[in-house]
Protein backbone atom coordinates (compact mmCIF):
# COMPACT_ATOMS: atom_id res chain seq x y z
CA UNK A 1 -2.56 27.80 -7.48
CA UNK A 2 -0.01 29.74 -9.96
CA UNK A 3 -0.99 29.47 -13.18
CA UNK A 4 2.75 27.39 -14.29
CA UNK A 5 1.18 24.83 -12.10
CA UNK A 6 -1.51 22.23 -13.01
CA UNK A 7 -3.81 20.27 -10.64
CA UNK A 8 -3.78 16.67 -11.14
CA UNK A 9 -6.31 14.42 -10.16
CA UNK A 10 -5.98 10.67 -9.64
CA UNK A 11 -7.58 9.72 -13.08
CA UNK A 12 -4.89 11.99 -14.80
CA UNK A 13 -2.48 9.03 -12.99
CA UNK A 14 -4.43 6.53 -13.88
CA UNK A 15 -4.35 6.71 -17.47
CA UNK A 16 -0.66 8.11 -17.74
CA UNK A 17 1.12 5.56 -19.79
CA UNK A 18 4.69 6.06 -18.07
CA UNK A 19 2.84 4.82 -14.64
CA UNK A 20 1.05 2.27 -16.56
CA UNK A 21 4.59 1.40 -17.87
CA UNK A 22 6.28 1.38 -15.14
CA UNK A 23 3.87 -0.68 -12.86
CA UNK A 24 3.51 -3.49 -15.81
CA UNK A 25 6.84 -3.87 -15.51
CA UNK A 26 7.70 -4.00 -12.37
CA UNK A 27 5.27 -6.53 -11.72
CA UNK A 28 6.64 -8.35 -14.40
CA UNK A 29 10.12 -7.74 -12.78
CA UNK A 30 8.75 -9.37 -9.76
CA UNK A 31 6.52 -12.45 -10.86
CA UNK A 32 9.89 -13.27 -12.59
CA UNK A 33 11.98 -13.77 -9.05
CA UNK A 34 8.64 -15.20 -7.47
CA UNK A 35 7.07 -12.49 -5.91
CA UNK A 36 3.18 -11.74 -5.42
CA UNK A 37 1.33 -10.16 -7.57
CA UNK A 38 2.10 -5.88 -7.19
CA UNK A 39 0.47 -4.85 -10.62
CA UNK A 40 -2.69 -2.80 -11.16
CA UNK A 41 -4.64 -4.65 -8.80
CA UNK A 42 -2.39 -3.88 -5.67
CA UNK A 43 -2.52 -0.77 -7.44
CA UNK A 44 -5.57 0.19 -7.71
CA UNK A 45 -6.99 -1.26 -4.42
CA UNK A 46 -4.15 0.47 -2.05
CA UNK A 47 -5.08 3.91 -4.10
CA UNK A 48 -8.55 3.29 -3.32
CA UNK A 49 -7.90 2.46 0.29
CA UNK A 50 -5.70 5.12 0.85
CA UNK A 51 -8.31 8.12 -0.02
CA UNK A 52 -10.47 6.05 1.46
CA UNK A 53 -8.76 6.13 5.26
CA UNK A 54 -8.43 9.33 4.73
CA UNK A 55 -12.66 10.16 3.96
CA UNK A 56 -13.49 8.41 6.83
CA UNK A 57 -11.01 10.93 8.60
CA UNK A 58 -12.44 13.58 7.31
CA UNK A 59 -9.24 14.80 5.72
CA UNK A 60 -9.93 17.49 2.63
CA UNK A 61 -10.90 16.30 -0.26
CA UNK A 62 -7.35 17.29 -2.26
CA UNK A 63 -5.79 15.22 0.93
CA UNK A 64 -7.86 12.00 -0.05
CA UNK A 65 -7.10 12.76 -3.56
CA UNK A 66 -3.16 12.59 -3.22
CA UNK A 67 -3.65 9.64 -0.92
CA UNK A 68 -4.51 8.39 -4.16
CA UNK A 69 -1.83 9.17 -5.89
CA UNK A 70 0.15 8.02 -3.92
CA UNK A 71 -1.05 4.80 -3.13
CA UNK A 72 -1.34 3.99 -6.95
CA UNK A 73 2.08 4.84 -8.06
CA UNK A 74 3.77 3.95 -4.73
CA UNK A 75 5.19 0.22 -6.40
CA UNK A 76 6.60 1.64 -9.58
CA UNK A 77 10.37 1.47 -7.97
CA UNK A 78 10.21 -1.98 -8.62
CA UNK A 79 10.64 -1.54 -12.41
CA UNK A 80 14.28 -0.79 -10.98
CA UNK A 81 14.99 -3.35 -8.50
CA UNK A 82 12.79 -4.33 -5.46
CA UNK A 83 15.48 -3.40 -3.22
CA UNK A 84 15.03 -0.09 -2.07
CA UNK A 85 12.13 0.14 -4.27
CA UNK A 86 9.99 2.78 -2.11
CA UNK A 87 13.04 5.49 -2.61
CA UNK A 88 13.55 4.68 -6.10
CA UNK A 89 9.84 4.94 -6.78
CA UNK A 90 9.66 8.26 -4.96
CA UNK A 91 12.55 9.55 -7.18
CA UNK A 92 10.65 8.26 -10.27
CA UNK A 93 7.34 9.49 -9.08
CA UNK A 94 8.93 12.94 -8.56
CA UNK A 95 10.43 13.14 -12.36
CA UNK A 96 6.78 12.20 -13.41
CA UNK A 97 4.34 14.72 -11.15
CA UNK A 98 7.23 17.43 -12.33
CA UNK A 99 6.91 16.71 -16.00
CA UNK A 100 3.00 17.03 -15.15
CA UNK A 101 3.27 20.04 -13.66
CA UNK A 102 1.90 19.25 -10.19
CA UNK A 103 2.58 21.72 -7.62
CA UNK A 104 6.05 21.03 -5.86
CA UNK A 105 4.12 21.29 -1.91
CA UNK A 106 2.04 18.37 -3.63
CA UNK A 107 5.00 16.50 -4.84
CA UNK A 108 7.01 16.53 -1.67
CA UNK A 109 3.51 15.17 0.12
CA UNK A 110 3.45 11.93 -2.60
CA UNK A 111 7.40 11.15 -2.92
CA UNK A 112 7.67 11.52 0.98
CA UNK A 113 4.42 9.22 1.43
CA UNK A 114 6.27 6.39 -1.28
CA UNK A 115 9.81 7.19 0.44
CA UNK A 116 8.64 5.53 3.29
CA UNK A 117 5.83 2.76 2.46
CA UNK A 118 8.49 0.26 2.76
CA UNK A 119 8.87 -1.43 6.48
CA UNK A 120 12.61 -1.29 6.54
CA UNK A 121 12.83 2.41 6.08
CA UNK A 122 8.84 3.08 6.38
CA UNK A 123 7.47 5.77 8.99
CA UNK A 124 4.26 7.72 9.02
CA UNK A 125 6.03 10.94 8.39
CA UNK A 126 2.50 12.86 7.01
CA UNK A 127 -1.40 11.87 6.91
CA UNK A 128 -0.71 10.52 2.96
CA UNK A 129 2.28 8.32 4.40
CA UNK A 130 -0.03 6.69 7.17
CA UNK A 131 -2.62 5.93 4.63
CA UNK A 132 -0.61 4.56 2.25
CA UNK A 133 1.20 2.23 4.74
CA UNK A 134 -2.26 1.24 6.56
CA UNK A 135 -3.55 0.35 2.20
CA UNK A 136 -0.73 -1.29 0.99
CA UNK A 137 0.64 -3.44 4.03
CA UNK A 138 -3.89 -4.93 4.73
CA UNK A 139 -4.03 -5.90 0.46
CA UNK A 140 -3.48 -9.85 1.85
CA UNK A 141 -5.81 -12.13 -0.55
CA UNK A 142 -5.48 -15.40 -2.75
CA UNK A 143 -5.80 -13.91 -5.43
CA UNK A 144 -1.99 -11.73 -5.41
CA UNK A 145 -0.45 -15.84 -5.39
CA UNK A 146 0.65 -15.75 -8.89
CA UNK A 147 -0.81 -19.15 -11.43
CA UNK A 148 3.00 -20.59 -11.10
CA UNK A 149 3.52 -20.28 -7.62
CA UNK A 150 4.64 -23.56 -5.40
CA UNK A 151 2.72 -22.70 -2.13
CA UNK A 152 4.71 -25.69 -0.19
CA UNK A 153 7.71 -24.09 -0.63
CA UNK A 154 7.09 -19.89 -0.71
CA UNK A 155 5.92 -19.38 2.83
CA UNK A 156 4.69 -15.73 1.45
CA UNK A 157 2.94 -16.93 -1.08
CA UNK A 158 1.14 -20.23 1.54
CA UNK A 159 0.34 -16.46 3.71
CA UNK A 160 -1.36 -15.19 1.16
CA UNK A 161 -2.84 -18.33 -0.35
CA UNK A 162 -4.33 -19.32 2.87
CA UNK A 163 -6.46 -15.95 3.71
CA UNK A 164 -9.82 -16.80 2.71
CA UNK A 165 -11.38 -13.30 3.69
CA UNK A 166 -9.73 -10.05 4.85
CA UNK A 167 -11.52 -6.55 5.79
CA UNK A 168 -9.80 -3.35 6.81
CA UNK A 169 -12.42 -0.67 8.95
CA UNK A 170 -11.87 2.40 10.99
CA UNK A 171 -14.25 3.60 13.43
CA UNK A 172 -13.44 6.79 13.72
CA UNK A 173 -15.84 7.75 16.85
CA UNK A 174 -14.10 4.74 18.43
CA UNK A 175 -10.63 5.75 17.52
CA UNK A 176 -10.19 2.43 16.54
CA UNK A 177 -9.21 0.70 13.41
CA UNK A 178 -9.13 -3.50 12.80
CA UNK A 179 -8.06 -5.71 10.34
CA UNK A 180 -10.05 -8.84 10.11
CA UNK A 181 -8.52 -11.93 8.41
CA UNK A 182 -9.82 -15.44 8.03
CA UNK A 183 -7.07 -17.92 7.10
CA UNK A 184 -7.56 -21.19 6.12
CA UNK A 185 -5.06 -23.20 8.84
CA UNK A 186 -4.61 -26.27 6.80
CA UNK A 187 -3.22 -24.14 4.60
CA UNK A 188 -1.05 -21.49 6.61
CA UNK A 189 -0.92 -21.91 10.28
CA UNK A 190 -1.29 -18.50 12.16
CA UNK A 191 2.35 -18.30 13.18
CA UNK A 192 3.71 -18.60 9.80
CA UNK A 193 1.29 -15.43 9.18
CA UNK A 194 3.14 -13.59 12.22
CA UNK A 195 6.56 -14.99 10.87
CA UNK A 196 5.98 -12.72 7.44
CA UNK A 197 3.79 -10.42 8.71
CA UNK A 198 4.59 -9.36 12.41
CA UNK A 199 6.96 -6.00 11.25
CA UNK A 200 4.08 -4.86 8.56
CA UNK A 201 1.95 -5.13 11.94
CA UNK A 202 3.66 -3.17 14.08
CA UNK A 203 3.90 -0.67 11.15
CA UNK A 204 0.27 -0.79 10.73
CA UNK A 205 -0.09 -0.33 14.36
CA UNK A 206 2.55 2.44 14.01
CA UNK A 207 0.42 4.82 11.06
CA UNK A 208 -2.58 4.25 13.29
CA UNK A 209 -1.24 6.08 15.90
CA UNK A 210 -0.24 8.82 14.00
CA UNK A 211 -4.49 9.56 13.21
CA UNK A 212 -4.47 8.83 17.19
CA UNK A 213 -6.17 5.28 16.35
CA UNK A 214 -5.73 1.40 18.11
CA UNK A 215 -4.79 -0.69 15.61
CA UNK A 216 -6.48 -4.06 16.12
CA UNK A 217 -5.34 -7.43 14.03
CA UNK A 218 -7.99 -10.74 14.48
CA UNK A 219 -7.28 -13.35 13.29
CA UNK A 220 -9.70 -16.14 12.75
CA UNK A 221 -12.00 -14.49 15.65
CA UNK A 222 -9.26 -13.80 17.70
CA UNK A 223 -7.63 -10.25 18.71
CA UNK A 224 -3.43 -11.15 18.60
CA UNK A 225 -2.72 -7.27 18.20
């Protein structure tokens, strides 16, 4: 690495107070127009996913670490506007990994990951992009409903309300990867979960098969993808 060029490790993200700006805000831009929660628990969980998916790969450790990265910072567009927040965040995220000094080949692996997280634009275009997509579209849990939220009348938030339990494993020797959900049916029949979630599924399905993986979705004990 040239010495005008610094390397930056997740933690160095994690405690930079413009991304800690940015994501406080844009959560607080969301919860204001209703949205789930996307603060520094969606955060934190699809960074830890992300370099996760990638361990279990066995992807280089530096790969898992910008998986990272990425998957913490990957929201911050929404301080903007949530429209066309993933190429707005990239943008943003590329003034801030500059102004840190991060190595451009590193930069252009991170904005091109949160260029394309979001499903109307999103594609698995590298191993950090099929990561992030796999972290941030499986975070589905109660606890992202926000305190105010009507659940009889958001059907996003009566999704996420419902799921009672959700796991996300890859076995790798299997080439397989599933996403496990329990929902509560009173709650959230299972077609209104395929009525919000069906495209983030196929996406899903999509970055799986870029690690040459089946991408299985159960549902209450049963396989639907």
């Amino acid at each position: 690495m040239s010495d005008k060029y610094k390397l930056i490790t997740p933690d160095d993200i994690y405690k930079n107070e413009a991304v800690h700006a940015y994501i406080k805000a844009g959560n607080q831009n969301l919860g204001a127009i209703g949205l789930t929660e996307h603060g520094f628990a969606h955060a934190k969980r699809s960074s830890n996913y992300a370099r996760d998916i990638l361990k279990e790969l066995d992807y280089p450790q530096r790969t898992c670490e910008l998986a990272a990265i990425a998957g913490y910072m990957h929201d911050i567009g929404n301080v903007i506007n949530r429209s066309d927040h993933a190429h707005s965040g990239a943008m943003m995220a590329f003034q801030v990994l500059n102004n840190l000094q991060m190595p451009p080949d590193e930069i252009a692996i991170i904005c091109a990951a949160i260029g394309h997280h979001d499903e109307k634009t999103a594609y698995p275009v590298n191993e950090v992009a099929a990561a992030l997509i796999l972290s941030d579209k499986t975070d589905v849990r109660r606890t992202r409903v926000r305190h105010d939220a009507v659940i009889d009348v958001d059907i996003h938030d009566r999704v996420n309300y419902a799921v009672e339990k959700a796991s996300f494993d890859i076995d790798a020797k299997q080439k397989i990867c599933i996403f496990d959900i329990t929902i509560a049916t009173d709650i959230c029949p299972v077609m209104e979960y395929f009525e919000i979630f069906l495209e983030r599924m196929v996406l899903c399905r999509k970055a799986a098969q870029y690690f040459d993986l089946q991408f299985e979705l159960v549902i209450n004990h049963t396989r639907l993808l």
